[in-house]
Protein backbone atom coordinates (compact mmCIF):
# COMPACT_ATOMS: atom_id res chain seq x y z
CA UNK A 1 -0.48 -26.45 1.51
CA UNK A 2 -2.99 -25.25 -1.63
CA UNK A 3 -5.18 -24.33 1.29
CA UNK A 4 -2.90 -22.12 3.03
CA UNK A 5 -1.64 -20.50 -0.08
CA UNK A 6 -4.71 -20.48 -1.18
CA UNK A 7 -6.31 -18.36 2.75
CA UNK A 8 -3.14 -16.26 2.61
CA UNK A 9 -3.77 -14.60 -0.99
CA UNK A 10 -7.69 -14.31 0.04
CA UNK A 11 -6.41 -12.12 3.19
CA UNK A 12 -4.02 -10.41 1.04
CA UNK A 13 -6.37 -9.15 -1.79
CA UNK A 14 -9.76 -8.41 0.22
CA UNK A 15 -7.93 -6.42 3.47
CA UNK A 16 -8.59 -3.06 4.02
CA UNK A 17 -7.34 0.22 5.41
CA UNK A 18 -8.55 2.71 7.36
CA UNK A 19 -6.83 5.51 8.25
CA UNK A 20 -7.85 8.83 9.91
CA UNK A 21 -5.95 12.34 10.85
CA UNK A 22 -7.48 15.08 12.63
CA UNK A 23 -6.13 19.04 12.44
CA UNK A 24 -6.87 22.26 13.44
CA UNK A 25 -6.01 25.58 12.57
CA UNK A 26 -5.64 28.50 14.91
CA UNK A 27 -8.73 29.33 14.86
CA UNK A 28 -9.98 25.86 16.50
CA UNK A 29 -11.58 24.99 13.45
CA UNK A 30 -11.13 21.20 12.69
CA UNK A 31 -10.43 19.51 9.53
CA UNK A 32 -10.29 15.52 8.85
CA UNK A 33 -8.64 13.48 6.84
CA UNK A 34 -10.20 10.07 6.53
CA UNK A 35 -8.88 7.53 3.94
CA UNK A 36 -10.38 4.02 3.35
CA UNK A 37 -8.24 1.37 0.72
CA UNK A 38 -9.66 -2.09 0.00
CA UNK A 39 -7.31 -5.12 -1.33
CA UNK A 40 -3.43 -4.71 -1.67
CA UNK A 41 -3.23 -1.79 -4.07
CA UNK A 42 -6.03 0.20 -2.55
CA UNK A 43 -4.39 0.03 1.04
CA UNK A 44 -0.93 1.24 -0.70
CA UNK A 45 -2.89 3.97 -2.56
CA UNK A 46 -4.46 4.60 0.89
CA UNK A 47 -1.33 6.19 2.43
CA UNK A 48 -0.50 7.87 -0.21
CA UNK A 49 -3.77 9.54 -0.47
CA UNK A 50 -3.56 10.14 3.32
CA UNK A 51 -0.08 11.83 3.03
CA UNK A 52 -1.48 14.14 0.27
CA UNK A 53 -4.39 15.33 2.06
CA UNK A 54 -2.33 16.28 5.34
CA UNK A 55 0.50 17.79 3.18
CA UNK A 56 -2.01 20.05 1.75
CA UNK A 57 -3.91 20.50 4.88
CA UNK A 58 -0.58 21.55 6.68
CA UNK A 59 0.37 24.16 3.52
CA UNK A 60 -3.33 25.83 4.55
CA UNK A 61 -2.06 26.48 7.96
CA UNK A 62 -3.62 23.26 10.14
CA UNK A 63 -1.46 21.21 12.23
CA UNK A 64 -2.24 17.56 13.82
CA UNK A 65 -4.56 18.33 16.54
CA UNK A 66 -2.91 16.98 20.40
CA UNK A 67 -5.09 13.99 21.25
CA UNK A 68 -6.06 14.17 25.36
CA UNK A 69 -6.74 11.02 26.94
């Protein structure tokens, strides 16, 4: 059971996030925001970092760019 515990907090503390958001403006130019968190309280400060750069990206007149598949 130590074991487990022991696995689980490992995973928990050493994960990381990646997280990535392209936009473009109207004039086609692109801009990304890319975001990397390692542990549990880099991955939370990840999205939050994430959510500030497209909130200011989106007040300078970008929008999320349509992905085509």
């Amino acid at each position: 059971m130590r074991i487990l515990l022991f696995v689980c907090l490992v995973v928990i503390l050493v994960g990381c996030v990646t997280q990535r958001t392209i936009l473009v403006n109207d004039r086609g130019e692109e801009l990304t925001c890319d975001v990397k968190g390692w542990g549990f309280i880099g991955s939370l400060a990840s999205y939050n970092k994430q959510d500030e750069c497209v909130a200011e990206a989106v007040k300078r007149g970008y929008r999320l760019k349509q992905q085509t598949n």
